[in-house]
PDB file of N, CA and C in Angstrom:
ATOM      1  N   UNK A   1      10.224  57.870  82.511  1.00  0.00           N
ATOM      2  CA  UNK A   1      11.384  58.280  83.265  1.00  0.00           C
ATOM      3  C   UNK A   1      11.055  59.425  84.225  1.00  0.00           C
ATOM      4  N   UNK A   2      10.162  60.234  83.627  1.00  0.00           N
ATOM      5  CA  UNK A   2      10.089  61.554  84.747  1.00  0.00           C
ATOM      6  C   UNK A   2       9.198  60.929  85.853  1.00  0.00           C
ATOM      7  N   UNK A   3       8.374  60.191  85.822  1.00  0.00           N
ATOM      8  CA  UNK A   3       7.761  59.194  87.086  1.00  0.00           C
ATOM      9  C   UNK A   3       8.750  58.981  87.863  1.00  0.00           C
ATOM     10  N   UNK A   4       9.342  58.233  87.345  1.00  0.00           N
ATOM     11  CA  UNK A   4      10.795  57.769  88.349  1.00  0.00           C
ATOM     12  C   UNK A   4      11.321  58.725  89.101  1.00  0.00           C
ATOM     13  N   UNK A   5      11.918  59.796  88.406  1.00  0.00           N
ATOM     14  CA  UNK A   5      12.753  60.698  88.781  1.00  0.00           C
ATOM     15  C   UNK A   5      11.788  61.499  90.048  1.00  0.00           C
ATOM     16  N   UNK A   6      10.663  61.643  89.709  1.00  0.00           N
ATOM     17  CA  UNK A   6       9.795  62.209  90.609  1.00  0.00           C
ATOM     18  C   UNK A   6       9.277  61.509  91.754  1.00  0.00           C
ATOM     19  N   UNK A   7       9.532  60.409  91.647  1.00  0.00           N
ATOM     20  CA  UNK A   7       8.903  59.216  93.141  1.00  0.00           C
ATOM     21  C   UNK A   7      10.701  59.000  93.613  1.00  0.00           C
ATOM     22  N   UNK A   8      11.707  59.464  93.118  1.00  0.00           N
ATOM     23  CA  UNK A   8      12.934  59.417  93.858  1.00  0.00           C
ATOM     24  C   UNK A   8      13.192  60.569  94.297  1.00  0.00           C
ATOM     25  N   UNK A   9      12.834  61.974  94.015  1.00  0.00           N
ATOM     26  CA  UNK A   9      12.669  63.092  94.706  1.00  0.00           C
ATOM     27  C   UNK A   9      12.023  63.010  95.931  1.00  0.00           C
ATOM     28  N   UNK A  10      10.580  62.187  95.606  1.00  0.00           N
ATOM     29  CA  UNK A  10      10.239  62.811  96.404  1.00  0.00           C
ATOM     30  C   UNK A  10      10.428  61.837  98.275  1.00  0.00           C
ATOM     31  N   UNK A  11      11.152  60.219  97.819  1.00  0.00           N
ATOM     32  CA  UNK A  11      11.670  59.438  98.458  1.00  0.00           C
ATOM     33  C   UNK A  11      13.206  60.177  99.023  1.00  0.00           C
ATOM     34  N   UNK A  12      13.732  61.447  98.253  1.00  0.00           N
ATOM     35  CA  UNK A  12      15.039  61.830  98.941  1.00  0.00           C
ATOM     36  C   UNK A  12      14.365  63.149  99.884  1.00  0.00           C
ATOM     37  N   UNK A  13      13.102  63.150  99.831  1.00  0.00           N
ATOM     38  CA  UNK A  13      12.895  64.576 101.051  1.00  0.00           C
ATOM     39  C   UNK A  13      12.207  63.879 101.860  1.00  0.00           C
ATOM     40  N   UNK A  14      11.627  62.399 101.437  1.00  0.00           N
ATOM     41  CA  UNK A  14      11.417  61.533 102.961  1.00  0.00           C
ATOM     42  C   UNK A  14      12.779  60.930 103.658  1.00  0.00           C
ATOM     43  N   UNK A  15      13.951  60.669 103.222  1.00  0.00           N
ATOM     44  CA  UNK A  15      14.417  60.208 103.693  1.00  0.00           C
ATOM     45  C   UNK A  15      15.569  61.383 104.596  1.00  0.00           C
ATOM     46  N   UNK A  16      15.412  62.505 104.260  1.00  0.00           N
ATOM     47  CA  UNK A  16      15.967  64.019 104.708  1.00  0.00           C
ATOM     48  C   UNK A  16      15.104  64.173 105.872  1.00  0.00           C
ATOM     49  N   UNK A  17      13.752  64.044 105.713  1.00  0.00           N
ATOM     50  CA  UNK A  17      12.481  64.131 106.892  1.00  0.00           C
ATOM     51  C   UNK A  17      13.085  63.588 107.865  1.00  0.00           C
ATOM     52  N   UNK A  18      13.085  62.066 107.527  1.00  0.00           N
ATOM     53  CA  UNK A  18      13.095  60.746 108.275  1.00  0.00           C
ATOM     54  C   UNK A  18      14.753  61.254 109.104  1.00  0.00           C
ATOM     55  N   UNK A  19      15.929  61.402 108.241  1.00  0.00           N
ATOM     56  CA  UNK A  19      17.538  61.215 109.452  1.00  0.00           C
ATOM     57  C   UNK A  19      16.903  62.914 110.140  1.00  0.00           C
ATOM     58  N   UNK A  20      16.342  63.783 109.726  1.00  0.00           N
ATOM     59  CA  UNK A  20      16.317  65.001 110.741  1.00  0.00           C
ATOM     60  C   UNK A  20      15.098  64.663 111.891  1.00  0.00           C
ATOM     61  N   UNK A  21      14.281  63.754 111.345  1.00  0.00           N
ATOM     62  CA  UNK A  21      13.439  63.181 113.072  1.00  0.00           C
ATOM     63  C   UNK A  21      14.847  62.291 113.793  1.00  0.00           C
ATOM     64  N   UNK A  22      15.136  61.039 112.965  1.00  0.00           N
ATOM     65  CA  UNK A  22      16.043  60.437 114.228  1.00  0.00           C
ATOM     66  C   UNK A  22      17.280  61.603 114.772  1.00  0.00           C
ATOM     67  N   UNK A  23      17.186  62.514 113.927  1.00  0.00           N
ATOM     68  CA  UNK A  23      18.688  62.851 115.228  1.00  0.00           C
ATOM     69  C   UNK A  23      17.975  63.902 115.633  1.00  0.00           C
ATOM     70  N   UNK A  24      16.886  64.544 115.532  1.00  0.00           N
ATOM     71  CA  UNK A  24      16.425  65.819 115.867  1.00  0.00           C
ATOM     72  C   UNK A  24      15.081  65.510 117.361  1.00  0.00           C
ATOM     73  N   UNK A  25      14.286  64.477 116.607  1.00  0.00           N
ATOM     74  CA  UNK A  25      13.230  64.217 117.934  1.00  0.00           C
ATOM     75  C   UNK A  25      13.007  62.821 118.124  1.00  0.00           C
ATOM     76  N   UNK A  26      13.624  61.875 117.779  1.00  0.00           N
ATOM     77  CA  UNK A  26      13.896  60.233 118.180  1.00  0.00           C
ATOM     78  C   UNK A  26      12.715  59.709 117.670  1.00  0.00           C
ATOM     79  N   UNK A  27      12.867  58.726 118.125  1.00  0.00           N
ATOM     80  CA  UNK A  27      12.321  57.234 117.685  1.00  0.00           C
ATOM     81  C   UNK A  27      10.823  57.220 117.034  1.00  0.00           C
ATOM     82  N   UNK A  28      10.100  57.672 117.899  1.00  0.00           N
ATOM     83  CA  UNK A  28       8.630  58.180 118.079  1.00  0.00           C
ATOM     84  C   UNK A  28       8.272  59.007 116.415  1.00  0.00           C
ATOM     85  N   UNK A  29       8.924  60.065 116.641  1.00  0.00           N
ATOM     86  CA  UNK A  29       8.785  60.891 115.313  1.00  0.00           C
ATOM     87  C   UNK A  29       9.565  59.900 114.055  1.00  0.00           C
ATOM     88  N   UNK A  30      10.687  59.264 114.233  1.00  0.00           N
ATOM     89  CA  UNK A  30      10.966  58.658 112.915  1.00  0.00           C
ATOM     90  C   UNK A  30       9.939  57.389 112.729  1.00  0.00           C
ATOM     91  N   UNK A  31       9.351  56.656 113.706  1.00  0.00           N
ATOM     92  CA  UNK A  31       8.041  55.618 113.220  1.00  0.00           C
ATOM     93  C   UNK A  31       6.802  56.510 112.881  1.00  0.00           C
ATOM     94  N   UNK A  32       6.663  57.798 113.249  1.00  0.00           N
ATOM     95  CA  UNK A  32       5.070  58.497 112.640  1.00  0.00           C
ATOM     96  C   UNK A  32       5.524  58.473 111.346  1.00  0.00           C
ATOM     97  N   UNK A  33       6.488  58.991 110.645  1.00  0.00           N
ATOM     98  CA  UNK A  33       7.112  58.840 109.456  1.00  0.00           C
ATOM     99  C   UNK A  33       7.147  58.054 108.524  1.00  0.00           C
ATOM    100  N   UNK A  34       7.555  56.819 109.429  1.00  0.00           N
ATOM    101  CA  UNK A  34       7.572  55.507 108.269  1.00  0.00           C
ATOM    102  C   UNK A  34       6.219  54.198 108.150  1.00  0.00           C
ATOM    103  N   UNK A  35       5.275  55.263 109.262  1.00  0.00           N
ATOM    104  CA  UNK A  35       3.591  54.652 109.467  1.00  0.00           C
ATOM    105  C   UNK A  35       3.331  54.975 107.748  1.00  0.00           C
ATOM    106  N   UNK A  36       3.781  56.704 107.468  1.00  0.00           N
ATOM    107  CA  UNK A  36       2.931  56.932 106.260  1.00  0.00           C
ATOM    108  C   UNK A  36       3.100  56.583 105.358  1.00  0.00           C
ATOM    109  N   UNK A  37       4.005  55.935 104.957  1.00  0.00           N
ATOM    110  CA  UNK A  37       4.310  55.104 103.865  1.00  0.00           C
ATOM    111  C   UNK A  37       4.198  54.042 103.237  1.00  0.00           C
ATOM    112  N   UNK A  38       3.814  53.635 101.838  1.00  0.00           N
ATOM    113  CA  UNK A  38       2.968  52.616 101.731  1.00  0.00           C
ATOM    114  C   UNK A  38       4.672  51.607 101.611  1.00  0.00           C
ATOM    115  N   UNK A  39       4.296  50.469 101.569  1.00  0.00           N
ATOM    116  CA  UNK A  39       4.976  49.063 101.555  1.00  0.00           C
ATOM    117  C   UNK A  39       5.738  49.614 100.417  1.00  0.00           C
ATOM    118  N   UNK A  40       5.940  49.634  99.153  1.00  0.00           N
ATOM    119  CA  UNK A  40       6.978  50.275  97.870  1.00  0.00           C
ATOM    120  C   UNK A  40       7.583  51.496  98.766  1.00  0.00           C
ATOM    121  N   UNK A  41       6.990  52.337  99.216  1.00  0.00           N
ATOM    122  CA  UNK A  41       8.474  53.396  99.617  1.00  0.00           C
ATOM    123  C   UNK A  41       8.907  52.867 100.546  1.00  0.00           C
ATOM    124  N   UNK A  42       8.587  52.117 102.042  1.00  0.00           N
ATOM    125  CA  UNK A  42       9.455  51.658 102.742  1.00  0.00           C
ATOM    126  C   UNK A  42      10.297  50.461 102.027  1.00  0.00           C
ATOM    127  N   UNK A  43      10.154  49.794 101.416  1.00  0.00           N
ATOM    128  CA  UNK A  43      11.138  49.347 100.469  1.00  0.00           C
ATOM    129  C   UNK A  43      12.362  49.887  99.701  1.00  0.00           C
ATOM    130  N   UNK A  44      11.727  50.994  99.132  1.00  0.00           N
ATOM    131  CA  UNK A  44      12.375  51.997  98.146  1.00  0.00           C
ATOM    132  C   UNK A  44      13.317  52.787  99.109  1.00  0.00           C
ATOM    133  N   UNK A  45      13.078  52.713  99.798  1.00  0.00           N
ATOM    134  CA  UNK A  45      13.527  53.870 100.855  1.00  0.00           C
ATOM    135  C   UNK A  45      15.057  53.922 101.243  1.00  0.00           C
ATOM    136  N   UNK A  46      15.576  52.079 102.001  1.00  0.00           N
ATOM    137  CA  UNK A  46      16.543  52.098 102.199  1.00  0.00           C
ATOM    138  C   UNK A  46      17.475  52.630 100.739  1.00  0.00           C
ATOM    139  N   UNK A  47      17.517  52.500  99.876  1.00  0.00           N
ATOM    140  CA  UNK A  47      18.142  52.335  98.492  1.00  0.00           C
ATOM    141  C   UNK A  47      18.442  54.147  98.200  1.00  0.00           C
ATOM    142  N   UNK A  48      17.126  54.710  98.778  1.00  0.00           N
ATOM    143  CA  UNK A  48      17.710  56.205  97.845  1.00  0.00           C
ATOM    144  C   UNK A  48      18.610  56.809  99.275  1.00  0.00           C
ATOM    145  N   UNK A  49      18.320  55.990 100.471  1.00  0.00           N
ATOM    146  CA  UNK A  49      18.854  56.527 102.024  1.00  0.00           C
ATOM    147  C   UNK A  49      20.490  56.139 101.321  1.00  0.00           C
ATOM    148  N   UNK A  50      20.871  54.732 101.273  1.00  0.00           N
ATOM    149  CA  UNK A  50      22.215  54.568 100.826  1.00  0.00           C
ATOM    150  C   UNK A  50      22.552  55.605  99.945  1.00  0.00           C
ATOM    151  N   UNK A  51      22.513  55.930  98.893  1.00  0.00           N
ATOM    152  CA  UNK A  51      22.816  56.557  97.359  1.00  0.00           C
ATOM    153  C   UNK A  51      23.304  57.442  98.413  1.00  0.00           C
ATOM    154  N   UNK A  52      22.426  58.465  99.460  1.00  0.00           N
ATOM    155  CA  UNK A  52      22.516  60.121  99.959  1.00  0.00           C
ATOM    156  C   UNK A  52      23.797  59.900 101.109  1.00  0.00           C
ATOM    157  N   UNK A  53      24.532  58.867 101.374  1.00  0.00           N
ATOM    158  CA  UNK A  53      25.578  58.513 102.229  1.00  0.00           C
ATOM    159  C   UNK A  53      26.379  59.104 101.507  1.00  0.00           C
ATOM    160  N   UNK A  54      27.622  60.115 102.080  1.00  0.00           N
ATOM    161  CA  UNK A  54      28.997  60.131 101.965  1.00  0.00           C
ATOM    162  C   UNK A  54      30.080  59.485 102.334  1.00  0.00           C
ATOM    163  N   UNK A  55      29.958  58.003 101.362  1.00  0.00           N
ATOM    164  CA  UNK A  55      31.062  57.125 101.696  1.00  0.00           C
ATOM    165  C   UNK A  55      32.544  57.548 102.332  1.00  0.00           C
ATOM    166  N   UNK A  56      32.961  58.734 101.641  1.00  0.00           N
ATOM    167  CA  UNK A  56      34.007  58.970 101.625  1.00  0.00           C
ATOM    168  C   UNK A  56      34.642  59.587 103.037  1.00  0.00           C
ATOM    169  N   UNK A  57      33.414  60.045 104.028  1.00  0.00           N
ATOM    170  CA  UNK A  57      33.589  60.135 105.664  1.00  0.00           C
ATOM    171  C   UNK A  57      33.647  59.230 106.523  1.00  0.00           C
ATOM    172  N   UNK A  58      34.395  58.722 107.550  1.00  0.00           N
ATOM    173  CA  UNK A  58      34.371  57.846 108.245  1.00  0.00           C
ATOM    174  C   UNK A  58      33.118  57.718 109.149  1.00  0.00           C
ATOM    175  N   UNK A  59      33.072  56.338 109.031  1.00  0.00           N
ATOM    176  CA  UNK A  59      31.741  56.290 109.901  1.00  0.00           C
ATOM    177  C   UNK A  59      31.541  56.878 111.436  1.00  0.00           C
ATOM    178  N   UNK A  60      32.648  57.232 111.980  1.00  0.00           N
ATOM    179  CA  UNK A  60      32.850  58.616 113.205  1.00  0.00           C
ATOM    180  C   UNK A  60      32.463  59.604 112.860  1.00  0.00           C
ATOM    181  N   UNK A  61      32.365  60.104 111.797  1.00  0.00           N
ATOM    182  CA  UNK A  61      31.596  61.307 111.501  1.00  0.00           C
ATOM    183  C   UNK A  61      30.537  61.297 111.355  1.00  0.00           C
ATOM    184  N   UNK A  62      30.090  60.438 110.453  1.00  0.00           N
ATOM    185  CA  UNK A  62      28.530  60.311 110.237  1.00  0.00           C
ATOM    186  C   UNK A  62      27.908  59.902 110.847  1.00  0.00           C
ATOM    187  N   UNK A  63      28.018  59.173 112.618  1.00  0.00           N
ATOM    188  CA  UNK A  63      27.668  58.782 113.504  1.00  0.00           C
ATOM    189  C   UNK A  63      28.027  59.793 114.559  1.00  0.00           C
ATOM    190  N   UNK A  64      28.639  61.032 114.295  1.00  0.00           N
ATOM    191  CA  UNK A  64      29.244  61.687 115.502  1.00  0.00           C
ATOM    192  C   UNK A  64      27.827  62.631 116.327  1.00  0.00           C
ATOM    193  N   UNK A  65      26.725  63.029 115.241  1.00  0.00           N
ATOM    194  CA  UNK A  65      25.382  62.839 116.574  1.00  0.00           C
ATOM    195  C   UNK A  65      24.794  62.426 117.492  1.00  0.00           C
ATOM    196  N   UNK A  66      24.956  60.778 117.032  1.00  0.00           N
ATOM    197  CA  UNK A  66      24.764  59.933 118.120  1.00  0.00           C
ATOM    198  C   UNK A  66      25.566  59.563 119.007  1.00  0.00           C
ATOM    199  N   UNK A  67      27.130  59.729 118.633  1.00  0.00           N
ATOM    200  CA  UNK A  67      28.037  58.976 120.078  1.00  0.00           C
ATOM    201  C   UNK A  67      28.399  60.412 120.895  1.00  0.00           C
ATOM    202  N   UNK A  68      27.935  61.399 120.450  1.00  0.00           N
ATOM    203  CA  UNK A  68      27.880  62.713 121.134  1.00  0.00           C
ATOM    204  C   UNK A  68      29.379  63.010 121.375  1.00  0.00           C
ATOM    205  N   UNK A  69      29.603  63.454 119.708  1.00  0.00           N
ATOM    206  CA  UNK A  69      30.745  63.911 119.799  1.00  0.00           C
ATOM    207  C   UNK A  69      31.215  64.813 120.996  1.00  0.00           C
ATOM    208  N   UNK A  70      32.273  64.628 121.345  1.00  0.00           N
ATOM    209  CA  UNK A  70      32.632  65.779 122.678  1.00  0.00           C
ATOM    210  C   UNK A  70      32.636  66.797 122.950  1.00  0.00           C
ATOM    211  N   UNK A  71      31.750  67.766 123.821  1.00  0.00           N
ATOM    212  CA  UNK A  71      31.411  68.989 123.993  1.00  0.00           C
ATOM    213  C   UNK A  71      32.842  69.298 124.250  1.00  0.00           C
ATOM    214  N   UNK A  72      33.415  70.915 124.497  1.00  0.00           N
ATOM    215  CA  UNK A  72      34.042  71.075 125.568  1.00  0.00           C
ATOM    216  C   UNK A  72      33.677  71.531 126.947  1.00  0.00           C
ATOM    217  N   UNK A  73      34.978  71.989 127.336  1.00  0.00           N
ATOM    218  CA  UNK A  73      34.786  72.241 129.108  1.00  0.00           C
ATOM    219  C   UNK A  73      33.095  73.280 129.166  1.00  0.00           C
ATOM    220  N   UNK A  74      33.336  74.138 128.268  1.00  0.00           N
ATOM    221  CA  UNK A  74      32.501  75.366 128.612  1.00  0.00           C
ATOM    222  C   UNK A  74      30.589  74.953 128.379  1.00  0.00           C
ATOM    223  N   UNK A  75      31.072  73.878 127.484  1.00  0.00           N
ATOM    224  CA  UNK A  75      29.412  73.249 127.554  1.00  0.00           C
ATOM    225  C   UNK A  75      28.610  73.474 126.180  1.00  0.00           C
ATOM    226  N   UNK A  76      29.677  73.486 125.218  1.00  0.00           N
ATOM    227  CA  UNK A  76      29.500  74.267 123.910  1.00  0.00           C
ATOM    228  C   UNK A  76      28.517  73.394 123.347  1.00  0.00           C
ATOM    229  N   UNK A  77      28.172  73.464 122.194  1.00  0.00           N
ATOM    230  CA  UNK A  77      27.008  72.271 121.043  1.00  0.00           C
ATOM    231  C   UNK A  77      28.171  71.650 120.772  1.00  0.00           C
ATOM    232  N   UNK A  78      27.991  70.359 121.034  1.00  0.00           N
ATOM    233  CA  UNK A  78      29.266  69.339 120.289  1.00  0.00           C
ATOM    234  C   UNK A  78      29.373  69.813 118.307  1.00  0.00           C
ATOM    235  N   UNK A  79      30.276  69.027 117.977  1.00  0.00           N
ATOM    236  CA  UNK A  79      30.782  68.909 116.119  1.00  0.00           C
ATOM    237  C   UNK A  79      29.500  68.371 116.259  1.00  0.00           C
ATOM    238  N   UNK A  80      29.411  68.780 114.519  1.00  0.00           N
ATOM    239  CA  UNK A  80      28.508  68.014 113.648  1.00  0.00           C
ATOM    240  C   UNK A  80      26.683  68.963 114.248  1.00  0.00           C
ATOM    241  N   UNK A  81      26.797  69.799 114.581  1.00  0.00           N
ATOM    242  CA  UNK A  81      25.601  70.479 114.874  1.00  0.00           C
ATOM    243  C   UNK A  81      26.013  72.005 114.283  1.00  0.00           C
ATOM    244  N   UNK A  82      24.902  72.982 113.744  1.00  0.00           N
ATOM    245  CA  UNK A  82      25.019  74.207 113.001  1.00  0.00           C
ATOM    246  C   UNK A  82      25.809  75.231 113.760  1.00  0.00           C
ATOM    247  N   UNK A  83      25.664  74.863 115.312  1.00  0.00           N
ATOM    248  CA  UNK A  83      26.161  76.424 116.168  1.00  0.00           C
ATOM    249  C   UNK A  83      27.500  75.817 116.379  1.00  0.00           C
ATOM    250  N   UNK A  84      28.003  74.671 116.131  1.00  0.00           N
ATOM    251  CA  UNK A  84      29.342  74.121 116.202  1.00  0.00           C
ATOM    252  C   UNK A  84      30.193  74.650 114.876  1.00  0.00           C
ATOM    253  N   UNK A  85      29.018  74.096 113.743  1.00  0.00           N
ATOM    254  CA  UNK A  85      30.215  74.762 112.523  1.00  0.00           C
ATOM    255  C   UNK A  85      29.988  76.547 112.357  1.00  0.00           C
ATOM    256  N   UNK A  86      29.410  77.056 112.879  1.00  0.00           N
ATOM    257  CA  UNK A  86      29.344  78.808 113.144  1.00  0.00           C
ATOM    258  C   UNK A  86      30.493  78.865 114.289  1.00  0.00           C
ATOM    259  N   UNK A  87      30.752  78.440 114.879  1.00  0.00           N
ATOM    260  CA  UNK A  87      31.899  78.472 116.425  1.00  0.00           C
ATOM    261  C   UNK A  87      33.413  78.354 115.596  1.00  0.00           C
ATOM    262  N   UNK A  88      33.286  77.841 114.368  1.00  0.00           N
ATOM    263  CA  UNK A  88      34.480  77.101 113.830  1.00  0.00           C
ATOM    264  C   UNK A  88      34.923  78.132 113.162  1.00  0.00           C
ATOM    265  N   UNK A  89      33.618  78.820 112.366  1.00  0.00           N
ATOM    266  CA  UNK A  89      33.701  79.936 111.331  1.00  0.00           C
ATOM    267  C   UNK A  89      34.278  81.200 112.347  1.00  0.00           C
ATOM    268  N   UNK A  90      33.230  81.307 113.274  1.00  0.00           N
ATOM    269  CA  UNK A  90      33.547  82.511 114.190  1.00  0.00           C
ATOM    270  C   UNK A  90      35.106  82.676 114.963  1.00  0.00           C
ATOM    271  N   UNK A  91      35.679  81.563 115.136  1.00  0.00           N
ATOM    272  CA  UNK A  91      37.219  81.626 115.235  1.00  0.00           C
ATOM    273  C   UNK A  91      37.602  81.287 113.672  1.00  0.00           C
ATOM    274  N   UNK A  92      37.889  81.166 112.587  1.00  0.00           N
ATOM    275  CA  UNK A  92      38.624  81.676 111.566  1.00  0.00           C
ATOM    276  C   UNK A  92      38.823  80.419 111.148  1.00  0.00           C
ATOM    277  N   UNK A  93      38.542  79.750 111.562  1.00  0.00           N
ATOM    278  CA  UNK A  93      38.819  77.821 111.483  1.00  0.00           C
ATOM    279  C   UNK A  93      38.593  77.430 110.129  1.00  0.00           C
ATOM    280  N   UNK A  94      38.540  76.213 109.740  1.00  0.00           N
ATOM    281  CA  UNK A  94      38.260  75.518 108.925  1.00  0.00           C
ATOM    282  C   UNK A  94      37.270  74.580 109.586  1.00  0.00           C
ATOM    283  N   UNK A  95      35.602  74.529 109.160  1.00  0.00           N
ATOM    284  CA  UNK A  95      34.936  73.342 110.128  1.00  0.00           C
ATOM    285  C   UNK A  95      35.524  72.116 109.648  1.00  0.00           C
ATOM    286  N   UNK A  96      35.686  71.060 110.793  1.00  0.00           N
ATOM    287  CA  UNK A  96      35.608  69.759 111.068  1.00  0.00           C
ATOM    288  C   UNK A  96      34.626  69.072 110.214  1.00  0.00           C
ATOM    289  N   UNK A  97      34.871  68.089 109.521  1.00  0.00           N
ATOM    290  CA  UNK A  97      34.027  66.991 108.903  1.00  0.00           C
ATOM    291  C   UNK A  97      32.600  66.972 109.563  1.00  0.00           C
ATOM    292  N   UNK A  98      32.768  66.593 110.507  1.00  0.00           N
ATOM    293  CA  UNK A  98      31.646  66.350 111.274  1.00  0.00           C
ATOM    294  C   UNK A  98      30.549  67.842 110.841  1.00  0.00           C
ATOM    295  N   UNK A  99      31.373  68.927 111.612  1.00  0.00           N
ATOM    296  CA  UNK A  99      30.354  70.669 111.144  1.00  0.00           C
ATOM    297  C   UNK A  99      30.098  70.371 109.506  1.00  0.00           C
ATOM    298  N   UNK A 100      30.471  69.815 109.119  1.00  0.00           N
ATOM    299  CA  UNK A 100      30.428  70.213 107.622  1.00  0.00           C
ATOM    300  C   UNK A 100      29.322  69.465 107.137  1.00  0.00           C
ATOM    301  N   UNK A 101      28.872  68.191 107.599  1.00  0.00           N
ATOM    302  CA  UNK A 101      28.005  67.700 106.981  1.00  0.00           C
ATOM    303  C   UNK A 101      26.666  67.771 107.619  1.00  0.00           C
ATOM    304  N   UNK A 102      26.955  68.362 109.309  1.00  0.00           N
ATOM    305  CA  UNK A 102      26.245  68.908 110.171  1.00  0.00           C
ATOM    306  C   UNK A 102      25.270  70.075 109.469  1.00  0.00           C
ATOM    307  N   UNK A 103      25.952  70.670 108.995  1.00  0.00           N
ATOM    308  CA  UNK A 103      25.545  71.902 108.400  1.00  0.00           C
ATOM    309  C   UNK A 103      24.793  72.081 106.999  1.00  0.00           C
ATOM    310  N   UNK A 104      25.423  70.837 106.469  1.00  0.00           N
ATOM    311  CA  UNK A 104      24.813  71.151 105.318  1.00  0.00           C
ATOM    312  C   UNK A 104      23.560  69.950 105.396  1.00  0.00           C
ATOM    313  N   UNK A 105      23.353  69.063 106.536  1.00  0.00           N
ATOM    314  CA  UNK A 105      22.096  68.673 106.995  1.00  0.00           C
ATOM    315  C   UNK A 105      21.400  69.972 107.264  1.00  0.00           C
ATOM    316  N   UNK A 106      21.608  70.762 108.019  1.00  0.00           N
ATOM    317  CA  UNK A 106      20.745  71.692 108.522  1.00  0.00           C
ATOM    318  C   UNK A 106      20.631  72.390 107.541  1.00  0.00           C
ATOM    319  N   UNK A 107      21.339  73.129 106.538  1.00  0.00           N
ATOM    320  CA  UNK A 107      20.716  73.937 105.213  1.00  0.00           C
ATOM    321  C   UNK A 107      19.783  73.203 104.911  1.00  0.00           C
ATOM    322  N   UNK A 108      19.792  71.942 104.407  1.00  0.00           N
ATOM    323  CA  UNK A 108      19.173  71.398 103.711  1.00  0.00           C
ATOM    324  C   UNK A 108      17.972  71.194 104.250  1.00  0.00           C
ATOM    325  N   UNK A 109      17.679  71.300 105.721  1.00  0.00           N
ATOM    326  CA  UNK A 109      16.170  71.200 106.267  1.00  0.00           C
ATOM    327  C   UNK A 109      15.477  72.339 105.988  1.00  0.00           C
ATOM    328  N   UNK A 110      16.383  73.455 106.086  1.00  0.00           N
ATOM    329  CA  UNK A 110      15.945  74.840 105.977  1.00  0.00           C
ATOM    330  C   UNK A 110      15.692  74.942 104.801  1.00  0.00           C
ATOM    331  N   UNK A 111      16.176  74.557 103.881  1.00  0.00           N
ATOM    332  CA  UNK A 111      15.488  74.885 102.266  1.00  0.00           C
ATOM    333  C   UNK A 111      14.534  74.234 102.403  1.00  0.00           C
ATOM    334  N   UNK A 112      13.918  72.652 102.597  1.00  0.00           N
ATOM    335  CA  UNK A 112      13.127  72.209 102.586  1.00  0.00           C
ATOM    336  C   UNK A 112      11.893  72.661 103.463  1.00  0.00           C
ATOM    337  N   UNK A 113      11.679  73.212 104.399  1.00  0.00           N
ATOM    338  CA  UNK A 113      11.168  73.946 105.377  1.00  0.00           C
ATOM    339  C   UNK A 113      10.507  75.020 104.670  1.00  0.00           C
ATOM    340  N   UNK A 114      11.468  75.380 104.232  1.00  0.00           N
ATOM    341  CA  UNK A 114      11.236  77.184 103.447  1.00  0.00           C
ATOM    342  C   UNK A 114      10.266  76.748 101.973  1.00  0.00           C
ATOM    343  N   UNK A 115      10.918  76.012 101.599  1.00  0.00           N
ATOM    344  CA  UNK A 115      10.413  75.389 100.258  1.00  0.00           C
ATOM    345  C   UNK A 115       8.312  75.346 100.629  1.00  0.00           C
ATOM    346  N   UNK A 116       8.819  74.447 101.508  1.00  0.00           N
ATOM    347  CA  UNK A 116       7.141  74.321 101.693  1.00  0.00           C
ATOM    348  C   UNK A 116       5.885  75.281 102.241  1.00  0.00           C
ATOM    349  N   UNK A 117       6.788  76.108 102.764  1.00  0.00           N
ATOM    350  CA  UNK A 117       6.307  77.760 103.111  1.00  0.00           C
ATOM    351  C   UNK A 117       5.850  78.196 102.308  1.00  0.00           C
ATOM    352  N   UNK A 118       6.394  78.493 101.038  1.00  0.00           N
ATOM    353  CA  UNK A 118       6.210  79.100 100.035  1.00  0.00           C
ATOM    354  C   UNK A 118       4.757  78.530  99.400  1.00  0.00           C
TER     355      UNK A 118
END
């Protein structure tokens, strides 16, 4: 069992890698990614990618990187990016769905980032 648990760890910080290349540096960087992987994790892969979905957001949110959620007039970082849900905080707001999962994508690179620093 701890095999398992440990080849699904370590399939949930490829697949954290993998959505912060596609929305962070495109196409290019998410295929160097899925070059390194043998035939069982690209298999394995879609399966632990589903599990890490928050069904419970509409697929407008969880797509709101790519259809580029709407800046405003002033030219701000659209929802669903870190300086969007800080903009939300910094007026007194409550972030938007979108900041929220925005954000806690971006913690989560940053721990992982930091993690490997160490």
């Amino acid at each position: 069992m701890r095999d398992r648990d440990a080849y699904a760890e370590r399939l949930v910080q490829v697949a954290c890698n993998l959505a912060c290349a596609v929305r962070d540096d495109g196409p290019d960087a998410a295929a160097a990614i899925l070059a390194t992987l043998t035939p069982e994790d690209r298999a394995a892969l879609p399966v632990v990618m589903a599990a890490m979905i928050p069904i419970e957001l509409p697929s407008g949110v969880l797509l709101a990187w790519h259809t580029g959620t709407p800046t405003n007039r002033q030219g701000l970082e659209p929802c669903g990016t870190h300086a969007a849900y800080n903009r939300h905080k910094a007026h007194g707001e409550d972030p938007c769905d979108a900041c929220v999962v925005g954000e806690q994508i971006y913690q989560h690179r940053h721990y992982i980032t930091t993690r490997r620093a160490a």
